[in-house]
N, C-alpha and C. Protein backbone atom coordinates (compact mmCIF):
# COMPACT_ATOMS: atom_id res chain seq x y z
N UNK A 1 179.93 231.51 124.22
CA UNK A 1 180.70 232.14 125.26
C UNK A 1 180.00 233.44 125.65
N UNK A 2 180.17 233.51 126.79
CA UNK A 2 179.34 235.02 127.40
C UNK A 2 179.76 235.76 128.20
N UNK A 3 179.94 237.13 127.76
CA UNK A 3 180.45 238.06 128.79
C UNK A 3 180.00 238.77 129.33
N UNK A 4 179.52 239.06 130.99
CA UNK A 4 178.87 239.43 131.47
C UNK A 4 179.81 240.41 132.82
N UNK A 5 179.17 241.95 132.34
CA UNK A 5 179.85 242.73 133.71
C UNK A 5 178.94 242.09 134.91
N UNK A 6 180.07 241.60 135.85
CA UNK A 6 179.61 241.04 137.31
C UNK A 6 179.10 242.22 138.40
N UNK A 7 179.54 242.86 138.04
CA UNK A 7 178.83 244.25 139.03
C UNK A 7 177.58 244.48 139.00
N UNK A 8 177.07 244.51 137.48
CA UNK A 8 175.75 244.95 136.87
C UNK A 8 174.92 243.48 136.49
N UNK A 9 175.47 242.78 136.67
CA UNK A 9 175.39 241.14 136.06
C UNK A 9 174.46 241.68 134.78
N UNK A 10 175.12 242.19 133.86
CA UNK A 10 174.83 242.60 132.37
C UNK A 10 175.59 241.91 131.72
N UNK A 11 174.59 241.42 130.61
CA UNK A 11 175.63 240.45 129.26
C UNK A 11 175.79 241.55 128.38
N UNK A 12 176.95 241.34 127.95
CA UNK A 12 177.25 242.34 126.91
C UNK A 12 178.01 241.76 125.75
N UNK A 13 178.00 240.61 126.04
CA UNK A 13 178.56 239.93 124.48
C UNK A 13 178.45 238.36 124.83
N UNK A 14 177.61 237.27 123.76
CA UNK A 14 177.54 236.26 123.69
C UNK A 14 177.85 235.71 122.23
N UNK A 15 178.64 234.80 122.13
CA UNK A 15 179.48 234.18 120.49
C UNK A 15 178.76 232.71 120.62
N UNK A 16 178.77 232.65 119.23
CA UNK A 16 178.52 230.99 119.17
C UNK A 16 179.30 230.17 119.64
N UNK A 17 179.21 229.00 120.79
CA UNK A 17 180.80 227.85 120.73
C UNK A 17 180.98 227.38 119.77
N UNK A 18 180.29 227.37 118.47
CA UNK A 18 180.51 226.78 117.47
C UNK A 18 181.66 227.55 116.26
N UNK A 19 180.49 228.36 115.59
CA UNK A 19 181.34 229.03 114.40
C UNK A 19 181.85 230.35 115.01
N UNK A 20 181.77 230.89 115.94
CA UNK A 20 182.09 232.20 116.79
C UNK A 20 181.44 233.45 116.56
N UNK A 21 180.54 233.13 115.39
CA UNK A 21 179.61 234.25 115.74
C UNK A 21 179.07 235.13 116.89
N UNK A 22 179.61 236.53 116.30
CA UNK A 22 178.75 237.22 117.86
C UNK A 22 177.29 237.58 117.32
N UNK A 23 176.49 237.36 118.43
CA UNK A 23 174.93 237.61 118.63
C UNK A 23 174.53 239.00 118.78
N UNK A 24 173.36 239.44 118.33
CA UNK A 24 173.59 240.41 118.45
C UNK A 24 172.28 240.79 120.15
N UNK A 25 173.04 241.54 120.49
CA UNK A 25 172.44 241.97 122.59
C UNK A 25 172.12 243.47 122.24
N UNK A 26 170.82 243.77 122.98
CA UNK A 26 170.41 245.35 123.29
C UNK A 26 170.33 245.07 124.92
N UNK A 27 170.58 246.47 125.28
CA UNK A 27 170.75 246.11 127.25
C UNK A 27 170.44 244.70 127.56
N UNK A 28 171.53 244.31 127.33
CA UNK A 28 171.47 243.27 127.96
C UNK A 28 171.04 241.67 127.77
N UNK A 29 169.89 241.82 126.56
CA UNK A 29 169.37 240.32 126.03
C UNK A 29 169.72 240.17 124.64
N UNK A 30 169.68 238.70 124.72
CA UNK A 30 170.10 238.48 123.34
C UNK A 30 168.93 238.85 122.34
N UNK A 31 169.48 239.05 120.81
CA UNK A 31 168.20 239.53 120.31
C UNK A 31 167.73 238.64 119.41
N UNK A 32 168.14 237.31 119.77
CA UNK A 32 167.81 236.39 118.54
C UNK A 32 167.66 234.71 118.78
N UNK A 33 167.12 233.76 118.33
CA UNK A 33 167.91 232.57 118.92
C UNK A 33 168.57 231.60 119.29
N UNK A 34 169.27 231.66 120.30
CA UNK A 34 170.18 230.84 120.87
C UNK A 34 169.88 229.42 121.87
N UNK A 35 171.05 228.65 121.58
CA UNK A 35 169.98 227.29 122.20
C UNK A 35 171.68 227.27 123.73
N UNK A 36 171.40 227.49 124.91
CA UNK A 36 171.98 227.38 125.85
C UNK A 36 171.61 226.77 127.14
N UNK A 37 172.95 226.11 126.76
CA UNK A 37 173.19 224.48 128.08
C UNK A 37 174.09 225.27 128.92
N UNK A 38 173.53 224.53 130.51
CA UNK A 38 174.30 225.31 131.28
C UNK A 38 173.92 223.35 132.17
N UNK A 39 175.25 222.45 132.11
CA UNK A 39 174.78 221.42 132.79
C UNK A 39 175.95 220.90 133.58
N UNK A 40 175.39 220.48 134.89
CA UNK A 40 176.04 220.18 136.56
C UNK A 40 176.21 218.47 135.83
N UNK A 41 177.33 218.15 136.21
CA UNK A 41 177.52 217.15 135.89
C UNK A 41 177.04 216.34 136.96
N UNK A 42 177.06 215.57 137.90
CA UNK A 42 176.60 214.51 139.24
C UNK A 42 177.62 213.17 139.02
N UNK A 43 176.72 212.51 140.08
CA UNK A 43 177.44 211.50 140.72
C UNK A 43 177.32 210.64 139.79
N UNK A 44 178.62 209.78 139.13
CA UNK A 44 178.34 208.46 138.27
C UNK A 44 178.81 209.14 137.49
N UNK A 45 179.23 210.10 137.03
CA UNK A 45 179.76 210.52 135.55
C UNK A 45 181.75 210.95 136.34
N UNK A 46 182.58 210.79 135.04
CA UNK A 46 183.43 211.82 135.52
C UNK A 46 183.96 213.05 135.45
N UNK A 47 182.84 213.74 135.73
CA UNK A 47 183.26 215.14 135.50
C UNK A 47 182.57 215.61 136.65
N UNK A 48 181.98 214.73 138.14
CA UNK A 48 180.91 215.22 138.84
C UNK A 48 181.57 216.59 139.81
N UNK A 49 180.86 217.17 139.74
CA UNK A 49 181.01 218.09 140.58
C UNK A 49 181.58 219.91 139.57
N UNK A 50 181.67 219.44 138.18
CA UNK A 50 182.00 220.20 137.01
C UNK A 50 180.59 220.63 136.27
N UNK A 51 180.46 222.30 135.68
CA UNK A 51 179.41 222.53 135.16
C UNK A 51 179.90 223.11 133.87
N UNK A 52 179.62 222.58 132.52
CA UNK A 52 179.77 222.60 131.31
C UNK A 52 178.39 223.77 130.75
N UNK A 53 179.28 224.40 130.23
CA UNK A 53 178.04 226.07 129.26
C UNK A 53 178.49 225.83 127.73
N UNK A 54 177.82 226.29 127.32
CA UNK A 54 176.96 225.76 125.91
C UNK A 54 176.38 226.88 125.30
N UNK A 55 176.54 227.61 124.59
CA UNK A 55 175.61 228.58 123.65
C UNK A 55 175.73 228.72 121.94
N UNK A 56 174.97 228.20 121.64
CA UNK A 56 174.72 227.78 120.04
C UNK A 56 174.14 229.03 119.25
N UNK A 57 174.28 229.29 118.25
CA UNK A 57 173.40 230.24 117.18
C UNK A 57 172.08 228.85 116.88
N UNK A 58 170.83 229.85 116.79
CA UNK A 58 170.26 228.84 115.53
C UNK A 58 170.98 227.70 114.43
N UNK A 59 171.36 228.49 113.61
CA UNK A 59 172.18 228.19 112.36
C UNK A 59 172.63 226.54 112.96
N UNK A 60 173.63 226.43 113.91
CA UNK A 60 174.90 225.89 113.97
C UNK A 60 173.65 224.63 114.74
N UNK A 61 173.19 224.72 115.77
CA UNK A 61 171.91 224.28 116.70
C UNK A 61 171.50 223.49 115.33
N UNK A 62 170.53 223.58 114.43
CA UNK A 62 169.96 223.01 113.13
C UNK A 62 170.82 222.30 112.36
N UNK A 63 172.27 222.95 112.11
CA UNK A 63 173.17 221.89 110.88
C UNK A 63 173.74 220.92 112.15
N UNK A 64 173.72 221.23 113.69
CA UNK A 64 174.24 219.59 114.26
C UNK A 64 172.84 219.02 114.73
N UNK A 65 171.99 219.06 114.78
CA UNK A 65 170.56 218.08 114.88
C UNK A 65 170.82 217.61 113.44
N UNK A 66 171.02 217.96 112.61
CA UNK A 66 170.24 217.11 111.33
C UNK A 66 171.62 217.12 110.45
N UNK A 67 172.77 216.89 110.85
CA UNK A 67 174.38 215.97 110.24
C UNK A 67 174.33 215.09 111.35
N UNK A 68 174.06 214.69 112.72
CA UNK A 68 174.20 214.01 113.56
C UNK A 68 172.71 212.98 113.76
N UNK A 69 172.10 213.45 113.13
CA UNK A 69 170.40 212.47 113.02
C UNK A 69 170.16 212.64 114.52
N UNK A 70 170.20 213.64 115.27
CA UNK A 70 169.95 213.54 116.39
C UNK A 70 168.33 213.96 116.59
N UNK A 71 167.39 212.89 117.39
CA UNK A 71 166.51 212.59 117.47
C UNK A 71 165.79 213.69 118.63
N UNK A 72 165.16 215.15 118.74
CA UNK A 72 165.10 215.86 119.54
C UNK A 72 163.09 215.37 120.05
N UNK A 73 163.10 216.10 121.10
CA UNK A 73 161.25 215.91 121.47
C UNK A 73 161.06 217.82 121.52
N UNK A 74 160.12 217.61 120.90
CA UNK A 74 159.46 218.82 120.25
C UNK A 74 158.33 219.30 121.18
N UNK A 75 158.00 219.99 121.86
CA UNK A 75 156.51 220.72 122.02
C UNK A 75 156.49 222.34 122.10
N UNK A 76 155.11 222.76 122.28
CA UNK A 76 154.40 224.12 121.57
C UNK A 76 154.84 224.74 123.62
N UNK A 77 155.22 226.26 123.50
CA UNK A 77 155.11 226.64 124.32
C UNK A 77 154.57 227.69 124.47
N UNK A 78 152.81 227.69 125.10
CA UNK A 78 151.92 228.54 124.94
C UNK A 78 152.10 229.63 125.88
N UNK A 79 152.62 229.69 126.77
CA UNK A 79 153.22 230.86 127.57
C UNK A 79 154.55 231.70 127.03
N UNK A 80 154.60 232.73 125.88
CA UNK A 80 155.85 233.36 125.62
C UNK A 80 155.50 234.41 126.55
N UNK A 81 156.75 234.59 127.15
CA UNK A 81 157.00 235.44 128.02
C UNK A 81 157.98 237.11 127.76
């Protein structure tokens, strides 16, 4: 979950959806990592026209990939920005 002043469009507090951990933010970014879905549902599903948010801790991200055997694709990303 994320709270963001809309004036300044500053985050100032993001929790896990999971265990509710708050993250910890300096002006504004998170300082650690988080795995966040932000997804438009479309045509053929029923939820189209609905957008579902998502923000995980590490921690919580790792114990549901690997209690769920969920099969992820992995690559190196040589541009950190």
């Amino acid at each position: 979950m994320r709270k963001i002043i809309k004036e300044e469009n500053t985050l100032i507090e993001m929790k896990c959806d999971c265990c509710g951990r708050t993250m910890k933010i300096e002006n504004g970014i998170v300082m650690e990592g988080v795995f966040s879905i932000d997804y438009p549902w479309g045509y053929f599903s029923t939820k189209d026209g609905e957008i579902d948010s998502l923000d995980l801790c590490e921690k919580c991200y790792d114990r549901i990939i690997s209690e769920n055997n969920i099969s992820i694709t992995r690559s190196d990303n040589t541009e950190l920005l």
